[in-house]
N, C-alpha and C. Protein backbone atom coordinates (compact mmCIF):
# COMPACT_ATOMS: atom_id res chain seq x y z
N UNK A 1 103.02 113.03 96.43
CA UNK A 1 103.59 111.76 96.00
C UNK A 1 102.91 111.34 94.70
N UNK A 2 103.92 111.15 93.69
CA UNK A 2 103.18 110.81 92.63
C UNK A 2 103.13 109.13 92.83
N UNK A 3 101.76 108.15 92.04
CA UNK A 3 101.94 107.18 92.45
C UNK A 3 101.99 106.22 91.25
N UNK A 4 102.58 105.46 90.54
CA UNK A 4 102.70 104.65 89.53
C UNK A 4 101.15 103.40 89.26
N UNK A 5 101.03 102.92 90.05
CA UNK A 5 100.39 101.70 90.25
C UNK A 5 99.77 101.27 91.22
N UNK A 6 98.50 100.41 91.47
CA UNK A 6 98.18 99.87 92.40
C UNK A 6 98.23 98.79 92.12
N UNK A 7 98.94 98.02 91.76
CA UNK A 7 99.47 96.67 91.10
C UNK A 7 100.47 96.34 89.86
N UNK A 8 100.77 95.33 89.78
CA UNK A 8 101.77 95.41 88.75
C UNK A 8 100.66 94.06 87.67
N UNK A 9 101.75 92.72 87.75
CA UNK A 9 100.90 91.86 86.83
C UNK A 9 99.63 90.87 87.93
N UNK A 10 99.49 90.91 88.87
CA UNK A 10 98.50 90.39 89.52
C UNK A 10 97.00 91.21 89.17
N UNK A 11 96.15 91.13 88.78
CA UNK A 11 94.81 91.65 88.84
C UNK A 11 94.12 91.88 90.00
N UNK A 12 93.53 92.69 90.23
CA UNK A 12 92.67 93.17 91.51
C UNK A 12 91.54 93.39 91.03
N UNK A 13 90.82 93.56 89.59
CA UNK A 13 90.12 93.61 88.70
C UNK A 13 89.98 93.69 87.94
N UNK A 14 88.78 93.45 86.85
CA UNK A 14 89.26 91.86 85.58
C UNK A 14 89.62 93.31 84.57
N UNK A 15 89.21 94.43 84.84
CA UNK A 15 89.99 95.17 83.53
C UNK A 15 90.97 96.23 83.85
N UNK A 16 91.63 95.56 85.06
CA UNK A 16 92.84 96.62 85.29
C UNK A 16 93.92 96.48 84.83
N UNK A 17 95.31 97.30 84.95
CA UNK A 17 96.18 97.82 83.55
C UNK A 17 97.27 96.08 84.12
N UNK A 18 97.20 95.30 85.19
CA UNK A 18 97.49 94.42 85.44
C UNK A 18 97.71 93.55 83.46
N UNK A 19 96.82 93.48 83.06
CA UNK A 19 96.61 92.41 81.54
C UNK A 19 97.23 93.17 80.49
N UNK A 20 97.96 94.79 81.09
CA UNK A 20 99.25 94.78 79.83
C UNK A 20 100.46 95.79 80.57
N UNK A 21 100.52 95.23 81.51
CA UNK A 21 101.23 95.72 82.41
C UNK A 21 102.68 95.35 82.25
N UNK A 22 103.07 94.45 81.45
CA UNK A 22 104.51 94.40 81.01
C UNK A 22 104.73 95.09 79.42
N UNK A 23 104.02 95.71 78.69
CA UNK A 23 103.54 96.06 77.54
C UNK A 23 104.03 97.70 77.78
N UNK A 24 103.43 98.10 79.25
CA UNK A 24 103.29 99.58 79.24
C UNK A 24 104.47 100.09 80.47
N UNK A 25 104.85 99.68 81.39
CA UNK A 25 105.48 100.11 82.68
C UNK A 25 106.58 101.08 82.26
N UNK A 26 107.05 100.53 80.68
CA UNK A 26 108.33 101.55 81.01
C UNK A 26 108.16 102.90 80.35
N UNK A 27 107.16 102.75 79.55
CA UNK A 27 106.59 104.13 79.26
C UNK A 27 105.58 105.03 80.36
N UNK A 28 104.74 104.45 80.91
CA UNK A 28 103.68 105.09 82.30
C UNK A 28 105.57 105.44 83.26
N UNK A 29 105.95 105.09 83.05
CA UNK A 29 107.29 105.66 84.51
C UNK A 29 107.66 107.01 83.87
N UNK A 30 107.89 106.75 82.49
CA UNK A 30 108.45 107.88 81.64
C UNK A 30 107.25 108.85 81.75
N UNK A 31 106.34 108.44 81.70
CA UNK A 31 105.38 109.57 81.42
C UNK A 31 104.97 110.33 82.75
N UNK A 32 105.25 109.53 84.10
CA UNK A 32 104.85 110.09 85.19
C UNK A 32 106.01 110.74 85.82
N UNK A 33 107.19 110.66 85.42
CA UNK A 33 108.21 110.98 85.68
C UNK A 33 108.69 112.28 85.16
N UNK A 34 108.74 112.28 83.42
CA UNK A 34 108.61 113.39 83.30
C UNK A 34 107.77 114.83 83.16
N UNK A 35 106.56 114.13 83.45
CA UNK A 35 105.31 115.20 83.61
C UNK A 35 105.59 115.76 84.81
N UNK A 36 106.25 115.49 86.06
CA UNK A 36 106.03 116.10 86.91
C UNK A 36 107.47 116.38 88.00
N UNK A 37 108.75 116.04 87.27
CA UNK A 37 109.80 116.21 88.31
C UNK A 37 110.39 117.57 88.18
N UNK A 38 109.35 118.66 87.26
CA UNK A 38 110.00 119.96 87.53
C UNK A 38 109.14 120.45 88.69
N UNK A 39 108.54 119.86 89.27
CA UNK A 39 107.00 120.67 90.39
C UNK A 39 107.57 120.13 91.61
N UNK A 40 107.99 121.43 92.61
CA UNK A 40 108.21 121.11 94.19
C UNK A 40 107.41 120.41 94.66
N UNK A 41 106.15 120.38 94.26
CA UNK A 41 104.97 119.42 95.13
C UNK A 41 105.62 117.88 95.12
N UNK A 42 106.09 117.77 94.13
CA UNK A 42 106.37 116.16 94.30
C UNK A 42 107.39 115.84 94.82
N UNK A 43 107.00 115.34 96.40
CA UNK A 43 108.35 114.63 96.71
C UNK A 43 108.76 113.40 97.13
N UNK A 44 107.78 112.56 96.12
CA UNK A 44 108.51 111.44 96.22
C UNK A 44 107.78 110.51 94.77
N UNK A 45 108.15 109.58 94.78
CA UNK A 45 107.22 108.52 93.55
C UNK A 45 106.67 107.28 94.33
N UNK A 46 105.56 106.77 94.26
CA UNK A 46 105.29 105.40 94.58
C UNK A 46 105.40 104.63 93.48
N UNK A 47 105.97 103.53 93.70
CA UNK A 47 105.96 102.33 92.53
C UNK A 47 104.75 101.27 92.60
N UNK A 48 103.92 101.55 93.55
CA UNK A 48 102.68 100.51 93.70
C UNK A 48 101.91 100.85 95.29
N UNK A 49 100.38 100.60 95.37
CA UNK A 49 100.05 100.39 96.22
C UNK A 49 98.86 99.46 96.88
N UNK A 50 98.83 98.72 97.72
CA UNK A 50 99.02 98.02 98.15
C UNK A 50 99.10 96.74 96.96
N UNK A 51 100.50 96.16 96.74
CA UNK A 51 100.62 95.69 95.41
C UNK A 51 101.16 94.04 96.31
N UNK A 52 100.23 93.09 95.65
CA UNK A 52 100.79 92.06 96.39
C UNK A 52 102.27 91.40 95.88
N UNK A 53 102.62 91.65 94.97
CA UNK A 53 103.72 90.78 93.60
C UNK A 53 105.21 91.09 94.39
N UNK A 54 105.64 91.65 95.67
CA UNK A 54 106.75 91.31 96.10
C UNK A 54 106.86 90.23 96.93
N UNK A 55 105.95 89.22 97.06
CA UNK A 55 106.15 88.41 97.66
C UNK A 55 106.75 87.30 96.90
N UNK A 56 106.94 87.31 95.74
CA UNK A 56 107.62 86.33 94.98
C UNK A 56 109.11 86.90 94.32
N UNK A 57 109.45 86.21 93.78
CA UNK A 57 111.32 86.39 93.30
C UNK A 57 110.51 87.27 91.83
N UNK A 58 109.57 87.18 91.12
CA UNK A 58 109.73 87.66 90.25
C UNK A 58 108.96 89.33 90.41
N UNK A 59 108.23 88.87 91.11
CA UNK A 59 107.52 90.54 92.09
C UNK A 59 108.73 91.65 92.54
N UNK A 60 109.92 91.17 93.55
CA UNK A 60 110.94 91.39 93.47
C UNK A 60 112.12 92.68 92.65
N UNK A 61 112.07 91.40 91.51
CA UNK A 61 112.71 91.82 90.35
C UNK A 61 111.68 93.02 89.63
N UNK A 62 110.83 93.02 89.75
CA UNK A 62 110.00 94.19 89.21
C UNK A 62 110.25 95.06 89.75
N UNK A 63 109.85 95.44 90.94
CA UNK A 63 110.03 96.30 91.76
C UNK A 63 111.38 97.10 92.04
N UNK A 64 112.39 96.05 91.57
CA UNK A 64 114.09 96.64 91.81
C UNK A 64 113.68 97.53 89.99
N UNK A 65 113.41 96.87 89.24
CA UNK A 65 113.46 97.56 88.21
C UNK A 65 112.31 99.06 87.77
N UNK A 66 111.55 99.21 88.54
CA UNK A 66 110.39 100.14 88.46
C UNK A 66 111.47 101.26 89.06
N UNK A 67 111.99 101.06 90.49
CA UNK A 67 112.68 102.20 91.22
C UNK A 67 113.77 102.49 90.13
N UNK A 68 114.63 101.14 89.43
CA UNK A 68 115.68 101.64 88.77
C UNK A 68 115.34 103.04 87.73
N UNK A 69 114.23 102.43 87.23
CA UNK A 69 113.53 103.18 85.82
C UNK A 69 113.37 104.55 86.27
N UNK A 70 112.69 104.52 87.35
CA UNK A 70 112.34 105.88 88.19
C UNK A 70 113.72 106.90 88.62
N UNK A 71 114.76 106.37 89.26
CA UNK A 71 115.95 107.22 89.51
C UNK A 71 116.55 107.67 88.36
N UNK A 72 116.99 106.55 87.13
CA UNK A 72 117.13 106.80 86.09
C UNK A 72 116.76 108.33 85.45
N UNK A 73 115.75 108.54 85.76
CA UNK A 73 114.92 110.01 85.19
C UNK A 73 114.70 110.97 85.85
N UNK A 74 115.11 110.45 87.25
CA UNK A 74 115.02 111.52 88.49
C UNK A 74 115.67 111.11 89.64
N UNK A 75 116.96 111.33 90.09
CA UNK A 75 117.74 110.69 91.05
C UNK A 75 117.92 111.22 92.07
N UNK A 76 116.82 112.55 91.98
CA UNK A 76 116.64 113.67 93.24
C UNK A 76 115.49 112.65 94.28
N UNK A 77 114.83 112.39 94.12
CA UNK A 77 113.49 112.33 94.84
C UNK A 77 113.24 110.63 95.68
N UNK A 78 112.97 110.25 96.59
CA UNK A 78 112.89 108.84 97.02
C UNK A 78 112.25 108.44 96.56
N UNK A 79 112.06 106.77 96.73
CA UNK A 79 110.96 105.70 95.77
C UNK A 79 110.32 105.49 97.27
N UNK A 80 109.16 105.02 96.66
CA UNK A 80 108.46 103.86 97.48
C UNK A 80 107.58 103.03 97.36
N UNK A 81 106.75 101.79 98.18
CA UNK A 81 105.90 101.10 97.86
C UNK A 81 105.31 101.00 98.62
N UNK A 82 103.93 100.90 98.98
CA UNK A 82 102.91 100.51 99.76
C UNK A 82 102.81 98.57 100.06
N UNK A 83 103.32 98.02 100.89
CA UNK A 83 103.34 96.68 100.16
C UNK A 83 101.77 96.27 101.65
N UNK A 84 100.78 95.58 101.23
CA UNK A 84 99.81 95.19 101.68
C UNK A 84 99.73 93.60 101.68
N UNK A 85 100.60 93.35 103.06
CA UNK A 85 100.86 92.03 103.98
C UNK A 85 99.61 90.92 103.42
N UNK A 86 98.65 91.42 103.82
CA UNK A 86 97.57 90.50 103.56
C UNK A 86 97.25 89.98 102.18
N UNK A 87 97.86 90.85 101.15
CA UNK A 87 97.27 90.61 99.69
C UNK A 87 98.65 89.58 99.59
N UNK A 88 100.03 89.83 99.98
CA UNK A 88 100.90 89.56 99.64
C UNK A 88 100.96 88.07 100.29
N UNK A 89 100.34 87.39 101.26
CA UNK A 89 100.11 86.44 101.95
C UNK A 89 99.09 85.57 101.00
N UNK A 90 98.29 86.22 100.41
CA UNK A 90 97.25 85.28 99.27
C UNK A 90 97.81 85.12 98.03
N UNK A 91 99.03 85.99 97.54
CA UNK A 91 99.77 85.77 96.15
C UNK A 91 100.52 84.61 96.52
N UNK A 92 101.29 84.69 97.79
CA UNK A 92 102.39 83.84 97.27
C UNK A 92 101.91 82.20 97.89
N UNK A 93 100.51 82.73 98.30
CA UNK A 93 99.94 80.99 98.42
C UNK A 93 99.39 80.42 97.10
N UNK A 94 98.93 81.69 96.19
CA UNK A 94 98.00 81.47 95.35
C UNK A 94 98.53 81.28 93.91
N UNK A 95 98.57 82.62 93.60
CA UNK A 95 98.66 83.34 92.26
C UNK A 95 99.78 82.56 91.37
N UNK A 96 100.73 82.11 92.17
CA UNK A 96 102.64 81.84 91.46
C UNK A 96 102.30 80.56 90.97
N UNK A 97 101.23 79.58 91.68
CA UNK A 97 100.63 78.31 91.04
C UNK A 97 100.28 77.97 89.53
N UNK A 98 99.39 79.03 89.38
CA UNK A 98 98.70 78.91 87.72
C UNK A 98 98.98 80.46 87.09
N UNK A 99 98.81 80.31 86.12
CA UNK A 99 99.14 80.82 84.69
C UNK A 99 97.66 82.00 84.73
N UNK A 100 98.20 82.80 84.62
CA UNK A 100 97.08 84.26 84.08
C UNK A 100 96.94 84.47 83.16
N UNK A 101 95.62 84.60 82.42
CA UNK A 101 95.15 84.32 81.13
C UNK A 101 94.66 85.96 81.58
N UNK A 102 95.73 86.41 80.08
CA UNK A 102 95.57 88.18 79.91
C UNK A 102 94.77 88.37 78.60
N UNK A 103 93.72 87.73 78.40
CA UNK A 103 92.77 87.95 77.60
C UNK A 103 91.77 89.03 78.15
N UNK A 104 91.22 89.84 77.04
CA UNK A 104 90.20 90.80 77.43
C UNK A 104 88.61 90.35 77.78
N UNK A 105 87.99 90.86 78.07
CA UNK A 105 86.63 90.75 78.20
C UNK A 105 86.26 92.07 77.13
N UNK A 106 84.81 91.14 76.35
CA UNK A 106 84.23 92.41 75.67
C UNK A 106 83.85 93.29 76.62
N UNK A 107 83.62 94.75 76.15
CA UNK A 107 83.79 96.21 76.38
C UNK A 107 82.43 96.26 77.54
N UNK A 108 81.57 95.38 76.78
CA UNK A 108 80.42 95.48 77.23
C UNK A 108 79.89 94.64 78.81
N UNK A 109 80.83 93.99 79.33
CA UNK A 109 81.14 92.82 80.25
C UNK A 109 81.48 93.50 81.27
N UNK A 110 80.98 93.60 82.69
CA UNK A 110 81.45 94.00 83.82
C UNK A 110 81.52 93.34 85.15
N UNK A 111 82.91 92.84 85.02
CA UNK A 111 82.66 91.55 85.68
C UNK A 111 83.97 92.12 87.03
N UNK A 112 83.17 92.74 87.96
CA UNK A 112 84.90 92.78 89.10
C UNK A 112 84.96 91.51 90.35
N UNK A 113 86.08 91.59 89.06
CA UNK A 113 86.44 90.45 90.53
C UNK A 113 88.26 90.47 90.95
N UNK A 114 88.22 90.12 91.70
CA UNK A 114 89.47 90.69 92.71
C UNK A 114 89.51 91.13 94.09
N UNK A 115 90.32 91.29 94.66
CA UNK A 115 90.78 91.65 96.25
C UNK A 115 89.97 92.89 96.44
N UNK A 116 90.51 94.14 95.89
CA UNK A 116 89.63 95.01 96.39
C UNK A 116 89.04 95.75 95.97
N UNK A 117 87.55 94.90 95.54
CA UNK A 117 86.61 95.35 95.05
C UNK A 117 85.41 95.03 96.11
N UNK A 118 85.50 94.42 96.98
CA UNK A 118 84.49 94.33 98.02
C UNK A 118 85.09 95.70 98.75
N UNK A 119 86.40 95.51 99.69
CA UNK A 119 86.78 96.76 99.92
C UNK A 119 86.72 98.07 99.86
N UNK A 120 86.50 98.52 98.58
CA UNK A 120 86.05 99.54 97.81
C UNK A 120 84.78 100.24 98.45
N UNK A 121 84.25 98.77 97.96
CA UNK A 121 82.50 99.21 97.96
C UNK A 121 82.21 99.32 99.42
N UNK A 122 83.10 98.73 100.49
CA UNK A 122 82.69 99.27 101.86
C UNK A 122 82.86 100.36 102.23
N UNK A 123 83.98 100.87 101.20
CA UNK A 123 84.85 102.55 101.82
C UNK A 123 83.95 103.12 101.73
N UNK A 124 83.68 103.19 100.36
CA UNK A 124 82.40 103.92 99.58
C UNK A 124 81.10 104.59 100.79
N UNK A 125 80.63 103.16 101.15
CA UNK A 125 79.63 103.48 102.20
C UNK A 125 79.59 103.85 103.11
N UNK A 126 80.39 104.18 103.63
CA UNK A 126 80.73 104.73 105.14
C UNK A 126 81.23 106.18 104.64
N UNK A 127 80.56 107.15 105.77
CA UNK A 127 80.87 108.46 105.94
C UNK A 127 81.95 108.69 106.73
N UNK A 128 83.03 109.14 106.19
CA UNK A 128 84.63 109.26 106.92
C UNK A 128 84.38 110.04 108.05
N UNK A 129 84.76 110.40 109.10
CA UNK A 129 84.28 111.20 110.09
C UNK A 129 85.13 112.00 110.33
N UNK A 130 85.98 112.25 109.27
CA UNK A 130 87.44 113.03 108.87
C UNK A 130 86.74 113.96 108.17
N UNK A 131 85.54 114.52 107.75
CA UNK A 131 85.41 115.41 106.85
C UNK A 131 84.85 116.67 107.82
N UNK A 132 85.49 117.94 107.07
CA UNK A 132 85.99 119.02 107.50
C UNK A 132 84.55 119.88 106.54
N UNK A 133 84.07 120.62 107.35
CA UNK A 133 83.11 121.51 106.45
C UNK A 133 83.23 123.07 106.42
């Protein structure tokens, strides 16, 4: 499964592709699309994962248009999305309120903040008990 995104314009962290994410989507589709729909391995595309932004009308409309973009270039293969209930339960209490300021942070600034970046760092620490030697 090739996968597009783990978000669209919501941030999950302060320098993810979220702050030019209407700038780039229709080229990253093109580019993931056609890099890889001559390879049997791929059989399918994700358009996001766990992406909170369908919980609103304009999340929605993205999402109808990511799959459009995607069949458009490949009308063999299914779409899909990972949609993550819980993130999507804090957008549409939260996020649709105020205005996202898509300004950068200098280069030098490492500041994460977002949903899952605590997350992360728990996966991180724990030894999967799935591993095969």
């Amino acid at each position: 499964m090739d996968e597009l995104y783990n978000g669209w314009y919501i941030p999950k962290m302060y320098h993810d592709s979220a702050r030019y994410f209407h700038d780039i989507w229709k080229d990253s589709v093109r580019a993931m699309v056609e890099k890889d729909r001559d390879y049997t391995c791929v059989i399918m595309y994700s358009i996001g994962n766990e992406v909170a932004e369908p919980a609103s009308e304009k999340g929605i409309q993205t999402g109808i248009r990511l799959v459009e973009a995607i069949k458009k270039l490949d009308g063999k293969r299914p779409v899909t999305c990972w949609i993550n209930i819980m993130l999507m339960k804090w957008n549409a209490a939260f996020t649709e309120k105020r205005e996202y300021n898509r300004e950068y942070l200098p280069e030098c600034v490492r500041k994460d903040e977002g949903g899952s970046a605590f997350f992360n760092a728990m996966m991180l620490s724990w030894e999967p008990p799935w591993v095969f030697l």
